[in-house]
Protein backbone atom coordinates (compact mmCIF):
# COMPACT_ATOMS: atom_id res chain seq x y z
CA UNK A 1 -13.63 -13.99 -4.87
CA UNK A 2 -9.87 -15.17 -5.68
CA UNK A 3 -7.78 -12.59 -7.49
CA UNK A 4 -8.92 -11.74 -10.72
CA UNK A 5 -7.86 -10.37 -13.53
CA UNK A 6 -9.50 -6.48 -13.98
CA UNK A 7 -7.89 -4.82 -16.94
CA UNK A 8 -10.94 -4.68 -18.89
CA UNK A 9 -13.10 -3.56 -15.59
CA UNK A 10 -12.83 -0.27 -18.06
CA UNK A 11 -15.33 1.94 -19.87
CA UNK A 12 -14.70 1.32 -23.56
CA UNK A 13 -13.77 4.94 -24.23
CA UNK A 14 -10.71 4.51 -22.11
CA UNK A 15 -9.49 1.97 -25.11
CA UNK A 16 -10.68 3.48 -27.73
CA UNK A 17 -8.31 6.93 -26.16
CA UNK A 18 -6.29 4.70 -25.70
CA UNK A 19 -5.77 2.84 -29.70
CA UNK A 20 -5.71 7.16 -30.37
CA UNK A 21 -2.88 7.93 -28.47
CA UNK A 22 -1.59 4.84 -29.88
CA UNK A 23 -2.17 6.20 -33.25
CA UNK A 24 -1.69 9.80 -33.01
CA UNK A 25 0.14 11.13 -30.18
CA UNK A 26 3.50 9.60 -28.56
CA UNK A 27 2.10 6.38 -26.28
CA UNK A 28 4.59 7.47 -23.94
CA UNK A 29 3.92 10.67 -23.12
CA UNK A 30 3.70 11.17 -19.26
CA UNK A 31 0.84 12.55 -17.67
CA UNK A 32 -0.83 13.52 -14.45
CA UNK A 33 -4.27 12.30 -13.31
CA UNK A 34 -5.74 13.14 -10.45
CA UNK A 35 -8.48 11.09 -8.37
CA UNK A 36 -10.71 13.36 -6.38
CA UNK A 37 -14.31 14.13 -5.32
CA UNK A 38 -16.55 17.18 -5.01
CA UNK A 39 -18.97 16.86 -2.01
CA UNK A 40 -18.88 14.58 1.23
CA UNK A 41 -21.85 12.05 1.21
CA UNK A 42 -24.65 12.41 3.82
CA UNK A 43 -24.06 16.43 4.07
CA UNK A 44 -20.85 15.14 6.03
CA UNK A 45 -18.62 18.02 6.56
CA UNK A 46 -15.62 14.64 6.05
CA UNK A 47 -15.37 11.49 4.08
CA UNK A 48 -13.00 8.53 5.11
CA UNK A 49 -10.35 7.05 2.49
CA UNK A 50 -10.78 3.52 1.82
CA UNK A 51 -10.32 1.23 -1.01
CA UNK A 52 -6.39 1.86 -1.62
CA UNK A 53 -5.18 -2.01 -1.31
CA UNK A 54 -7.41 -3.43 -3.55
CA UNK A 55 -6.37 -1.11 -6.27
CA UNK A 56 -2.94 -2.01 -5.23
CA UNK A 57 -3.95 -5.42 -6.19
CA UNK A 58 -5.54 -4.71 -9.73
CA UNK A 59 -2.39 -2.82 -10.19
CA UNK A 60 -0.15 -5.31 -9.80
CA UNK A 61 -2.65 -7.85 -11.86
CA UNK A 62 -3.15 -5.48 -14.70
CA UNK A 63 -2.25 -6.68 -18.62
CA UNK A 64 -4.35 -8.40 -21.22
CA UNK A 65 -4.69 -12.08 -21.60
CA UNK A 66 -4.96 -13.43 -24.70
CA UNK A 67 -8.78 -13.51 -24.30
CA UNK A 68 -9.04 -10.49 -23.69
CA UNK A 69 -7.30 -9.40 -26.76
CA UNK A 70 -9.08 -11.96 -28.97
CA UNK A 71 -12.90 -10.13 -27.01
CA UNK A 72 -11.33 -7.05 -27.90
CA UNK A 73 -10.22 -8.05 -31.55
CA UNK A 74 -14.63 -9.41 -31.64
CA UNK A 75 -15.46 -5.43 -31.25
CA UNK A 76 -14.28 -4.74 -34.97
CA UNK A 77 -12.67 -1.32 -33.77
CA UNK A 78 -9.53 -2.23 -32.82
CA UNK A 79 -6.29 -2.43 -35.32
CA UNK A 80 -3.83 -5.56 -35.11
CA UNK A 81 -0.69 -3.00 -34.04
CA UNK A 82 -3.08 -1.69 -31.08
CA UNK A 83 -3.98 -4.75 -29.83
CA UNK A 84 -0.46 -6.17 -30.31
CA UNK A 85 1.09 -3.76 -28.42
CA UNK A 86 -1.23 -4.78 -25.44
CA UNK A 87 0.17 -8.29 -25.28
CA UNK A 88 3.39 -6.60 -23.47
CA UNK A 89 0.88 -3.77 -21.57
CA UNK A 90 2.00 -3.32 -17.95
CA UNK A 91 1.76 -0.38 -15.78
CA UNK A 92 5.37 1.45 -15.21
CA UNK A 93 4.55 4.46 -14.06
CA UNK A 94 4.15 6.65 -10.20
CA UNK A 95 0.59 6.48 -7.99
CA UNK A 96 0.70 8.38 -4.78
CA UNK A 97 -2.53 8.41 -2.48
CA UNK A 98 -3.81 9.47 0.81
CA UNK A 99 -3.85 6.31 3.13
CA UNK A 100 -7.02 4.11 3.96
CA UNK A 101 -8.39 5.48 6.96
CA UNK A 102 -7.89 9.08 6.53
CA UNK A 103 -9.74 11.94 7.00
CA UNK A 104 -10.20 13.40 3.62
CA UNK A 105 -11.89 16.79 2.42
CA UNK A 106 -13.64 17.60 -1.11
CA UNK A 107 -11.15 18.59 -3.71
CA UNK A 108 -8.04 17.32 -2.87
CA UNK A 109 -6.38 14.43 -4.77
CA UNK A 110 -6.95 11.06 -3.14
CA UNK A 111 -5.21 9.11 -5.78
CA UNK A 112 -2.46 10.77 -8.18
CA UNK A 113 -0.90 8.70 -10.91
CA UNK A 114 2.09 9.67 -13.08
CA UNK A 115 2.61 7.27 -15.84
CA UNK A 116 2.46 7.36 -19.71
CA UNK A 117 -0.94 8.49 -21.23
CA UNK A 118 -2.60 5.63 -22.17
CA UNK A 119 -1.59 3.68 -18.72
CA UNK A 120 -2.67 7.15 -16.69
CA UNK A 121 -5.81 6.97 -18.94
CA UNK A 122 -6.46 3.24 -18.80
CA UNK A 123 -6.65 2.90 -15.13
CA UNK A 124 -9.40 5.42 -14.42
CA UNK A 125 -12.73 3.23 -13.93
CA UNK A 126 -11.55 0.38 -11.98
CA UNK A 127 -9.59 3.02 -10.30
CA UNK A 128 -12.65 4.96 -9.10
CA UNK A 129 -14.89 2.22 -8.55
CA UNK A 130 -12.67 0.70 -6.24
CA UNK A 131 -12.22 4.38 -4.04
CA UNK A 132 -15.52 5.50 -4.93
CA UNK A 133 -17.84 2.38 -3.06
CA UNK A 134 -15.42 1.79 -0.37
CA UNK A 135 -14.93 5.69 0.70
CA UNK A 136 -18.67 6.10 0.19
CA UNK A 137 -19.63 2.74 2.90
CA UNK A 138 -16.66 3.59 5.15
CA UNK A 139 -18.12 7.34 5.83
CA UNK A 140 -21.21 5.80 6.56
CA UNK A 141 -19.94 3.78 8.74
CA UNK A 142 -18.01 6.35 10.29
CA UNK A 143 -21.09 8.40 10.62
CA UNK A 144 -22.78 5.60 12.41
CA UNK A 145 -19.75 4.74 14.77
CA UNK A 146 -20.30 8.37 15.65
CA UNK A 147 -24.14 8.40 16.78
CA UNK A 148 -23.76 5.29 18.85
CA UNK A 149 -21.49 7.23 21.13
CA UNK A 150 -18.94 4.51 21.97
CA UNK A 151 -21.32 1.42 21.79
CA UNK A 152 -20.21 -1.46 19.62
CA UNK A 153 -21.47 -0.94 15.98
CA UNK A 154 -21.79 -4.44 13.99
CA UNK A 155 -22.05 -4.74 10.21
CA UNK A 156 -25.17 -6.90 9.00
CA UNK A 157 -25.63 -5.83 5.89
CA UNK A 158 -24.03 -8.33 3.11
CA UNK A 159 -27.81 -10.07 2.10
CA UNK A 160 -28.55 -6.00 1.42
CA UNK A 161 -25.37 -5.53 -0.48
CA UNK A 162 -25.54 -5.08 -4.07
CA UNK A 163 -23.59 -8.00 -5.02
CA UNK A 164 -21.17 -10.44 -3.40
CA UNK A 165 -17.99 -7.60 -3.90
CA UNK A 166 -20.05 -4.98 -2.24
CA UNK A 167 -20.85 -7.05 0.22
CA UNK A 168 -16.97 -7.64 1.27
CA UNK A 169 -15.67 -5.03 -0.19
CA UNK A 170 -18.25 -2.64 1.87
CA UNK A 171 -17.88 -4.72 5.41
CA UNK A 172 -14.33 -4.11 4.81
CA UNK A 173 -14.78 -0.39 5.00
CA UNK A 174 -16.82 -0.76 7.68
CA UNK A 175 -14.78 -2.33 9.50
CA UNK A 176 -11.81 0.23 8.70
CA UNK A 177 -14.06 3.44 10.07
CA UNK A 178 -14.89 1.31 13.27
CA UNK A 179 -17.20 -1.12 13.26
CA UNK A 180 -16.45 -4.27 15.69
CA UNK A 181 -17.35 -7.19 13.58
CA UNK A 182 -19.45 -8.11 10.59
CA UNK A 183 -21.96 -10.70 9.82
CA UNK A 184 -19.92 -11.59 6.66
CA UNK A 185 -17.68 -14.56 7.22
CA UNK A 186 -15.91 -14.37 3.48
CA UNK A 187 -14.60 -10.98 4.69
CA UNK A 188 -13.87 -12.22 7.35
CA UNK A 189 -11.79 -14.88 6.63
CA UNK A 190 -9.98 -12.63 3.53
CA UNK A 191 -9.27 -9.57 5.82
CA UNK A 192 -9.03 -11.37 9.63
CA UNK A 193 -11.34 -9.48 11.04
CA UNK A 194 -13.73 -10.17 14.02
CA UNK A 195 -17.17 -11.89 12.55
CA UNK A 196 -20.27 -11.67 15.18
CA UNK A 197 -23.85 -12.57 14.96
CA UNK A 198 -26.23 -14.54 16.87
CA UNK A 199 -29.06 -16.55 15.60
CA UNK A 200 -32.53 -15.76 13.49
CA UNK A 201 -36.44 -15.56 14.49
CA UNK A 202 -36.18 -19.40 11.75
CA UNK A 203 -34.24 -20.54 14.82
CA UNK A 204 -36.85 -19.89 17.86
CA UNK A 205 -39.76 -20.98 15.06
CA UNK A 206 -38.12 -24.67 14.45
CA UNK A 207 -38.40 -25.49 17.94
CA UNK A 208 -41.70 -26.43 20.18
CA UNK A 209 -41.76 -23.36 22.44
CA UNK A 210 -39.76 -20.21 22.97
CA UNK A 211 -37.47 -21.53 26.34
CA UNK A 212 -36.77 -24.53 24.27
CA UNK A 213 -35.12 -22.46 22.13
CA UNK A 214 -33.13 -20.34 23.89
CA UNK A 215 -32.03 -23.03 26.01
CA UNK A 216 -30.44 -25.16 23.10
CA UNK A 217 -29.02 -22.01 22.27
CA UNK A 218 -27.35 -21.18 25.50
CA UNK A 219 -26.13 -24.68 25.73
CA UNK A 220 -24.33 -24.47 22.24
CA UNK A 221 -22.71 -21.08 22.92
CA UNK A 222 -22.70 -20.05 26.33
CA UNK A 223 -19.94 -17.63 26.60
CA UNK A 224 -21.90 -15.62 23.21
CA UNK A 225 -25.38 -15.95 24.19
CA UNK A 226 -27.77 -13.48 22.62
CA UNK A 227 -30.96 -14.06 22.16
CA UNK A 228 -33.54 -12.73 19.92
CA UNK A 229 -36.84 -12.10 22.23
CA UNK A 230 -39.04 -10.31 19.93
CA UNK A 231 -40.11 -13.73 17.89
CA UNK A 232 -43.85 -13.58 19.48
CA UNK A 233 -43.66 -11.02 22.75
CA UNK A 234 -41.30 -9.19 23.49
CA UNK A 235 -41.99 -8.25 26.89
CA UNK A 236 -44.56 -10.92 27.62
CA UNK A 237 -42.62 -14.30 26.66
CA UNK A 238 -39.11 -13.08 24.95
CA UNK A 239 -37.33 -11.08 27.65
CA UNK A 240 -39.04 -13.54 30.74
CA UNK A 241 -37.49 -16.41 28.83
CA UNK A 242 -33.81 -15.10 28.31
CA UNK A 243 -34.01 -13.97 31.69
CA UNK A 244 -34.77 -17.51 33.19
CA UNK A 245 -32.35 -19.04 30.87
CA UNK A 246 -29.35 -16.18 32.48
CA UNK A 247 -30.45 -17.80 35.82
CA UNK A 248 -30.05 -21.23 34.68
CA UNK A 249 -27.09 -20.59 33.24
CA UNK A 250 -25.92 -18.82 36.60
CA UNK A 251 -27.53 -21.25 38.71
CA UNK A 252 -25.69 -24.17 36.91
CA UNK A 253 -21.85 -22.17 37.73
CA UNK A 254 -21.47 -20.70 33.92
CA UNK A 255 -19.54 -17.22 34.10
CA UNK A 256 -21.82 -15.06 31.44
CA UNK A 257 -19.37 -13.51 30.38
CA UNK A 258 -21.14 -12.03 27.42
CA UNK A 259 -24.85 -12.50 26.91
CA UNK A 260 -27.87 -10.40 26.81
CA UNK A 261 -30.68 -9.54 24.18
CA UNK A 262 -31.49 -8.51 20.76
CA UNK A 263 -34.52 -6.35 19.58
CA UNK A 264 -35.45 -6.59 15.66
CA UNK A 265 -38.72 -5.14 15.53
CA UNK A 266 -41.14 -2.55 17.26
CA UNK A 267 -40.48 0.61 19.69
CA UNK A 268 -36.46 0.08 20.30
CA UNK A 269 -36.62 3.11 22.74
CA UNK A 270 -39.82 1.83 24.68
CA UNK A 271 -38.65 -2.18 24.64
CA UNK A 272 -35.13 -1.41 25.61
CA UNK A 273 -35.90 0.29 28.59
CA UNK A 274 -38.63 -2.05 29.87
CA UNK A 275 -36.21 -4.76 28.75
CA UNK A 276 -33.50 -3.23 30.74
CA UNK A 277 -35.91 -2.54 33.65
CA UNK A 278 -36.85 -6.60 33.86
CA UNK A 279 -33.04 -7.61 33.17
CA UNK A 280 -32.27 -5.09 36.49
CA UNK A 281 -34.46 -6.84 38.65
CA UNK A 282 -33.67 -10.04 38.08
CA UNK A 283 -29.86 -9.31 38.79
CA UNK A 284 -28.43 -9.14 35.41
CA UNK A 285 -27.49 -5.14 34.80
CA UNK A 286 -24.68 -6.23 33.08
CA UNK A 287 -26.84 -7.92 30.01
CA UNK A 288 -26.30 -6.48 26.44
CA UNK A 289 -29.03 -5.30 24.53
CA UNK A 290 -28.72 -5.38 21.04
CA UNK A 291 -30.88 -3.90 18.64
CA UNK A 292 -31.12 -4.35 14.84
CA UNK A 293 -34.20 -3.30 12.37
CA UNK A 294 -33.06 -0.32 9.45
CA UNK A 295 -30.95 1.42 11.56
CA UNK A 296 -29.17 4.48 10.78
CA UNK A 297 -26.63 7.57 12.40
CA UNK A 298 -29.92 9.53 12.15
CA UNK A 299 -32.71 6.42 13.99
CA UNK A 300 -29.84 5.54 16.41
CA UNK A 301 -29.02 9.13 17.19
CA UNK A 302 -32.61 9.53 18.08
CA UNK A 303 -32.96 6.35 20.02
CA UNK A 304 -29.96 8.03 22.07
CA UNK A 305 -32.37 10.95 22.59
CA UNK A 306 -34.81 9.13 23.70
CA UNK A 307 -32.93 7.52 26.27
CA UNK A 308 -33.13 3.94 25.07
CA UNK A 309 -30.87 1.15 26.73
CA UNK A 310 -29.28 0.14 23.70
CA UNK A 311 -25.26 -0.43 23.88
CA UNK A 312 -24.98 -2.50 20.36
CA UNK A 313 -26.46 -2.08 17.34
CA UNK A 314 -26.36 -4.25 14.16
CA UNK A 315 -26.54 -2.28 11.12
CA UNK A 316 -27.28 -3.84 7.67
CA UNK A 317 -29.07 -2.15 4.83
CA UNK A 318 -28.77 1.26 4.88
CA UNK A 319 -24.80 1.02 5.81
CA UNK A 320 -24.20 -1.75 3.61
CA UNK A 321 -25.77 0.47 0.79
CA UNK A 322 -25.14 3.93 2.21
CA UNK A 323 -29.08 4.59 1.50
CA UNK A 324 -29.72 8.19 1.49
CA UNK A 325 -26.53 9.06 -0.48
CA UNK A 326 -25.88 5.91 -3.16
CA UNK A 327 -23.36 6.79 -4.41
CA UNK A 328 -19.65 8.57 -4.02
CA UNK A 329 -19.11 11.57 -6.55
CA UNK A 330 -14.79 10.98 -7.29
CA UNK A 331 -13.60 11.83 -10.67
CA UNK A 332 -10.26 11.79 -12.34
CA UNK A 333 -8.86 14.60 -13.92
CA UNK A 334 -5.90 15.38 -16.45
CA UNK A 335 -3.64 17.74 -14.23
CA UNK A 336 -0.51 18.63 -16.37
CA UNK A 337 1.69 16.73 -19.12
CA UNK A 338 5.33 16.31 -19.02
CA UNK A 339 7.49 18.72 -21.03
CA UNK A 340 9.88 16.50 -23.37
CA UNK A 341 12.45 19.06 -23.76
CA UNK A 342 12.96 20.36 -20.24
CA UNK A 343 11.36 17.47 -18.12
CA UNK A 344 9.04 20.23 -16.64
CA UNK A 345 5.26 19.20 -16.02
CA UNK A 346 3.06 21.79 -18.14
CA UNK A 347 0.03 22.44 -15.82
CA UNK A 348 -3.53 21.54 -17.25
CA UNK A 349 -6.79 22.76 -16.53
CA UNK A 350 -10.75 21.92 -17.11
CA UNK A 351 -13.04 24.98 -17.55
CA UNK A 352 -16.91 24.87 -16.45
CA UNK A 353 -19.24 26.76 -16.53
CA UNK A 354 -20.26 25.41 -12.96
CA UNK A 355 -17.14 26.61 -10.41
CA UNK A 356 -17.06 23.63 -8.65
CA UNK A 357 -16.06 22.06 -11.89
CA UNK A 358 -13.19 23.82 -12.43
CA UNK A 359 -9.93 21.74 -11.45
CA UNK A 360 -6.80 22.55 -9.57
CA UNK A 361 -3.50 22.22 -12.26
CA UNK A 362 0.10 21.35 -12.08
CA UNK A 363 1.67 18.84 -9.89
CA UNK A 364 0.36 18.89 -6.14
CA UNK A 365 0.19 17.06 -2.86
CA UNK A 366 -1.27 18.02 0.25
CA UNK A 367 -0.48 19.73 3.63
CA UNK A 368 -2.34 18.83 7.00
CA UNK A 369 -2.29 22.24 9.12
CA UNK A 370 -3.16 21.31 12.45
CA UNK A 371 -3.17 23.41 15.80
CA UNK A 372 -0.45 22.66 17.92
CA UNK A 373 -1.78 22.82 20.94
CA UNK A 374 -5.03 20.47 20.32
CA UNK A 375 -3.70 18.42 17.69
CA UNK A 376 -7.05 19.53 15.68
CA UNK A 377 -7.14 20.20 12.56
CA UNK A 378 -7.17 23.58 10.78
CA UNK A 379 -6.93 22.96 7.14
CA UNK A 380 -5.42 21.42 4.03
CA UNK A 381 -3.42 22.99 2.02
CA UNK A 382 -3.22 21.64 -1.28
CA UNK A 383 0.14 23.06 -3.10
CA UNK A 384 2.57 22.39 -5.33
CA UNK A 385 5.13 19.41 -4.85
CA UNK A 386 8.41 21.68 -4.80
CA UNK A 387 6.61 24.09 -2.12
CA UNK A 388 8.80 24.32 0.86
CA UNK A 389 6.73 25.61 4.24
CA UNK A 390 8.27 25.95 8.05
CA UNK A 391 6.67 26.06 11.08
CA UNK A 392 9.14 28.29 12.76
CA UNK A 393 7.77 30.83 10.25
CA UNK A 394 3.97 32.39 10.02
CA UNK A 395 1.31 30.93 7.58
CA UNK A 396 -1.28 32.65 5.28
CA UNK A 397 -4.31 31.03 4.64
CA UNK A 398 -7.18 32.25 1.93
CA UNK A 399 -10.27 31.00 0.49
CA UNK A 400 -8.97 30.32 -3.28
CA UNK A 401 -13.08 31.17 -4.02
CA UNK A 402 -13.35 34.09 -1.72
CA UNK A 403 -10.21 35.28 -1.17
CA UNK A 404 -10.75 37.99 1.08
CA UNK A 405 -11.50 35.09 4.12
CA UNK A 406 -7.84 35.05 5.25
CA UNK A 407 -6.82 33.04 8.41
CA UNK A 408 -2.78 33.74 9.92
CA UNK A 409 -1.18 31.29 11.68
CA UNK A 410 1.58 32.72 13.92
CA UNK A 411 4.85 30.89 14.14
CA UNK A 412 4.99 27.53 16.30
CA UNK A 413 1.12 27.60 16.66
CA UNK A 414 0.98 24.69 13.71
CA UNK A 415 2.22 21.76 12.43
CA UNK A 416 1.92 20.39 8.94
CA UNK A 417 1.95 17.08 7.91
CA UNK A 418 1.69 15.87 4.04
CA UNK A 419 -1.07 13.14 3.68
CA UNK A 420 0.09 11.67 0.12
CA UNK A 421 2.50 8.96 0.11
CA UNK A 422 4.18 7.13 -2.66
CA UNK A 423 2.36 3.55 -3.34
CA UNK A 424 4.01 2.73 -7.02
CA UNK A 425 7.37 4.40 -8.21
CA UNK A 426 8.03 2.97 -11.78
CA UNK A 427 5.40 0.41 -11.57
CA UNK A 428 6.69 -1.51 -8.76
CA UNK A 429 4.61 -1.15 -5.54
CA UNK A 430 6.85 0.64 -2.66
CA UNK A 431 3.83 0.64 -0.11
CA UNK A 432 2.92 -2.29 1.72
CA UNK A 433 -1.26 -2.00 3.23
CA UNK A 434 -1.61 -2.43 7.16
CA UNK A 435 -3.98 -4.58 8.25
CA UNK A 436 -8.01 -4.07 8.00
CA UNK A 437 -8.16 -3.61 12.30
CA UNK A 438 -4.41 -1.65 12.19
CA UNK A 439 -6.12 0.77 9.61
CA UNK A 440 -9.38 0.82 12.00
CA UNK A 441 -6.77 2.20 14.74
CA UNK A 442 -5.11 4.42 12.70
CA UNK A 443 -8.99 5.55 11.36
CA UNK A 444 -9.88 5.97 14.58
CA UNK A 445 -7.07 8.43 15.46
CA UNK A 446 -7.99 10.75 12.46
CA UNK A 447 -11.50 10.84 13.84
CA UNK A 448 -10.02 12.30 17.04
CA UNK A 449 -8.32 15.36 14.72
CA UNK A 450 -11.78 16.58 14.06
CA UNK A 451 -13.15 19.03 15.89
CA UNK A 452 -16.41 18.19 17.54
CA UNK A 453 -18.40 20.91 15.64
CA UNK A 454 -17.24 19.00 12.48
CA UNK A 455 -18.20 15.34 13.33
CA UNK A 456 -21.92 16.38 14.67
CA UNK A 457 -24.73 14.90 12.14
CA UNK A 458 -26.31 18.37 11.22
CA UNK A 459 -25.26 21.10 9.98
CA UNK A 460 -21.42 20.16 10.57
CA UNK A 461 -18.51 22.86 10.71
CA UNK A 462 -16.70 22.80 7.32
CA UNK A 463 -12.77 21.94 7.22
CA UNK A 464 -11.24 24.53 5.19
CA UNK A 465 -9.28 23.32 1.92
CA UNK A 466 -7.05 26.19 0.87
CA UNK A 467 -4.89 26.48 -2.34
CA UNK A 468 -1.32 28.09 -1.55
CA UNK A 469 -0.25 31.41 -2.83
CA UNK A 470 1.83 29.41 -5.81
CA UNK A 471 -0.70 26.80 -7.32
CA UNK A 472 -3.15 29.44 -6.29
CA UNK A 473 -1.58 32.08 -8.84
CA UNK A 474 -1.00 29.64 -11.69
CA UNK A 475 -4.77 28.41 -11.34
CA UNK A 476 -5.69 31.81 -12.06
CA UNK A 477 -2.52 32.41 -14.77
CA UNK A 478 -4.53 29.29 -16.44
CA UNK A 479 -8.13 30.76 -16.10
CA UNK A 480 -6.41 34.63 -17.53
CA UNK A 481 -5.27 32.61 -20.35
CA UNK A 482 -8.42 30.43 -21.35
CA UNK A 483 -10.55 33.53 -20.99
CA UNK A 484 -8.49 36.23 -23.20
C-alpha cells in the first residue's frame, strides 16, 4: 500500500485521445473538465466529498516509467513520437475542488481541472475512481452516523471490502463523515486514526468454558473490556458471565472505565433491553452495549424505534460496500476551451436527449447561500468565475429547469461562501490536506448546515442548486444555437 505509481490507472481511450490530440490538434491546447455527479446515493437529499488527497497524491506521482512506455509500445497502436513525448509527461496545469468533508449537491463541479488537453483528458479515470468510491462510502457513513443519533458508530467492514484499497481507502471516508474508529489497523496506522475492536466468538470457543474466557480477556485489557456474550446464550450464560466478571473486576479495585457488551446475532432490540435490564440490577448502568450483525441507517434506525439499549454499533458490510447503492454516479465533462487569440475560455456544452444529461458550460465555481440567521443552508449557486455578488444587496434565485420557482433573498438575510478552492496552480500543489479526524470536525460542522428536513432517511427535503442569471443565459445561448 506504499505510493504507487497510477498513470496508467486509465481507460485506454484516454491514450488513444490522447496520441490524437497528439497528432491532430495542438497538445497544448487548454481545456476545462469538470468532475461532477447526477444523483445522491441512498435517495440522500446530500452526498459528502471525500477522496481529494489521494488524488493529490497520484497527481504529484503522475508520468510514465519506462515500463510503462515499453507496455504501451507491446499494444501495437502507439507511434514512437507519441510515446516519446510521454517520457517528459507531467501535469502543469490548474485543479480546483470542493474540500473533503463537504456537503455537496448533484450537479455542481467537485473537481475542475484546467490544463492542456491531453493532461485534462488523461487524468479522468483515476480521477473519478478516487472521488467516486470514497464520496460514495463516506455518505454512507454519514447516513449511518445520522440514525445512531449521537452513539459511537465503528467501521468493521475491511474483510467485506472489495479489495485491500477499498478497504482503507473506504474506512478512511468513514472515518471523515464520523465514524469513531475502524477495525482496520493499515488505515489506521497510514491516516492516525483511532482503531477499536474487541475480540471474536474463535476467542470464547478456544477456551474450556465461557467465564474462562472472558476472564483472560478482562485480565489482558481491562480498561477496553467488551465482551461478546452471544457465543452459546445470550441471556442464559453470555450476559450472567460478563456481569460476574464486571464484579470481579470491581471487587478486585479496577476502575471500568470502559467495558460492557457486544451482541452479533439474534433480536438486537429484545437482547439489548433484557441485557440492559440484568446489567441495571447488578449495578453496572453505565455498561456499553455494542451491537454488530448487517447493520444499516435503515436496521439501526429501526432498532432506535424499537427502543433498544444500544449506544455503539459496529458496522461492516453494507458501509464498507455501500450495499443498496454500489456505486457513485460522477462523470467528467469538457466545459469550455481556451481561446488562443484573446485568452477567453469558449464555453462547451453536451446535448442529451435525457435533461439531466445536459451539462452546465463556461468556466464556474460555486456559491454557498446560507440564511443568516440559522447558519442553514439555502442553496448553491453555481455561476460563472468573474460573477461578483453582495450581500448588502438582494438575491434572485430560479430553478434553471423550472424557472418560474423563484426564491428572493432580501439584503443582509444571507451570506455566501464559495466552496471551490485552488489545489494545483501550474502543476504545483498550493493546498496542503488536513488531517483524516481535522476533516471529520470540519465534516461534522457541514452536517450541522443542513436543515433537519434534509438529513432525515426518507423522503428528505431537496437543497436547491440554482444556475445564476449569467451562466444561466449562456446555457440556454448554447442550447438556441445547437438546436437552430
Amino acid at each position: 500500500m506504499s505510493e504507487r505509481n497510477l498513470t496508467l490507472l486509465t481507460d485506454l481511450y484516454e491514450l488513444t485521445m490522447m496520441q490524437g490530440y497528439f497528432k491532430e490538434k495542438d497538445a497544448n491546447e487548454t481545456v476545462i473538465f469538470d468532475a461532477f455527479y447526477r444523483t445522491n446515493p441512498d435517495h440522500s437529499a446530500y452526498s459528502i466529498c471525500a477522496g481529494l488527497d489521494q488524488v493529490i497524491v497520484y497527481i504529484n506521482n503522475l508520468h510514465f516509467d519506462q515500463e510503462d512506455i515499453d507496455y504501451l509500445r507491446s499494444v501495437g497502436i502507439f507511434e514512437e513520437d507519441f510515446l516519446d513525448y510521454l517520457k517528459d509527461f507531467h501535469f502543469s496545469g490548474d485543479i480546483y475542488a470542493i474540500p473533503e468533508g463537504t456537503v455537496m449537491f448533484p450537479r455542481e463541479p467537485i473537481v475542475k481541472v484546467i490544463a492542456p488537453i491531453m493532461e485534462a483528458q488523461l487524468v479522468e479515470t483515476a480521477l473519478l475512481t478516487l472521488i467516486n468510491h470514497q464520496s460514495l462510502i463516506a455518505t454512507k457513513a454519514a447516513r449511518i452516523v445520522y440514525a445512531a443519533q449521537g452513539d459511537g458508530v465503528m467501521e468493521f467492514g475491511l474483510r467485506r471490502a472489495q479489495g485491500p484499497d477499498a478497504g482503507i481507502y473506504g474506512a478512511r471516508a468513514a472515518m471523515i463523515a464520523g465514524c469513531i474508529g475502524t477495525s482496520n489497523v493499515l488505515c489506521g496506522k497510514m491516516f492516525d486514526v483511532p482503531v477499536k475492536g474487541t475480540h471474536a466468538h474463535s476467542w470464547i470457543m478456544s477456551f474450556p468454558d465461557e467465564l474462562t474466557a472472558f476472564r483472560t480477556y478482562a485480565r489482558l485489557y481491562p480498561q477496553a473490556c467488551i465482551l461478546l456474550v452471544d457465543t452459546y446464550d445470550t441471556l442464559g450464560s453470555g450476559v450472567p458471565n460478563a456481569i460476574r466478571v464486571f464484579q470481579e473486576m470491581r471487587d478486585a479495585g479496577i476502575n471500568l472505565s470502559f467495558y460492557g457488551i457486544r451482541l452479533d446475532s439474534g433480536d438486537l432490540a429484545y437482547l439489548s433491553k433484557e441485557a440492559k435490564k440484568m446489567l441495571d440490577a447488578a449495578g453496572f448502568q453505565d455498561a456499553v452495549i455494542s451491537a454488530s450483525n448487517d447493520l444499516d441507517e435503515h436496521l439501526i434506525a429501526s432498532l432506535k424505534l424499537q427502543g433498544a439499549a444500544i449506544n455503539s454499533w459496529g458496522v461492516g458490510t453494507n458501509l464498507i460496500t455501500s450495499k443498496d447503492t454500489p456505486s457513485f454516479g460522477g462523470v467528467y465533462k469538457l466545459a469550455a476551451i481556451k481561446d488562443k487569440a484573446s485568452g477567453a475560455f469558449i464555453p462547451k456544452i453536451k446535448l442529451s436527449e435525457n435533461a439531466e444529461k445536459i451539462t452546465n458550460p463556461g468556466n464556474k465555481t460555486i456559491r454557498r447561500i446560507y440564511n443568516k440567521a440559522t447558519g442553514k443552508i439555502i442553496a448553491d449557486l453555481i455561476c460563472l468565475v468573474d460573477e461578483k455578488f453582495d450581500t448588502s444587496n438582494s438575491l434572485l434565485l430560479f430553478d434553471p429547469t423550472e424557472t418560474w420557482k423563484k426564491t428572493h433573498l432580501a439584503p443582509g438575510s444571507y451570506t455566501m461562501r464559495e466552496l471551490m478552492v485552488p489545489v494545483f496552480l501550474n502543476g504545483k500543489q498550493v493546498y496542503q490536506s488536513p488531517s483524516v479526524m481535522d476533516l471529520q470536525k470540519y465534516c461534522t460542522q457541514e452536517k450541522n448546515t443542513l436543515w433537519p428536513e434534509s438529513l432525515r432517511l426518507y423522503n428528505p427535503h431537496k437543497v436547491h442548486v440554482d444556475l445564476s442569471l449569467a451562466l444561466w443565459n449562456m446555457k440556454k445561448q448554447l442550447l438556441d444555437q445547437y438546436h437552430r
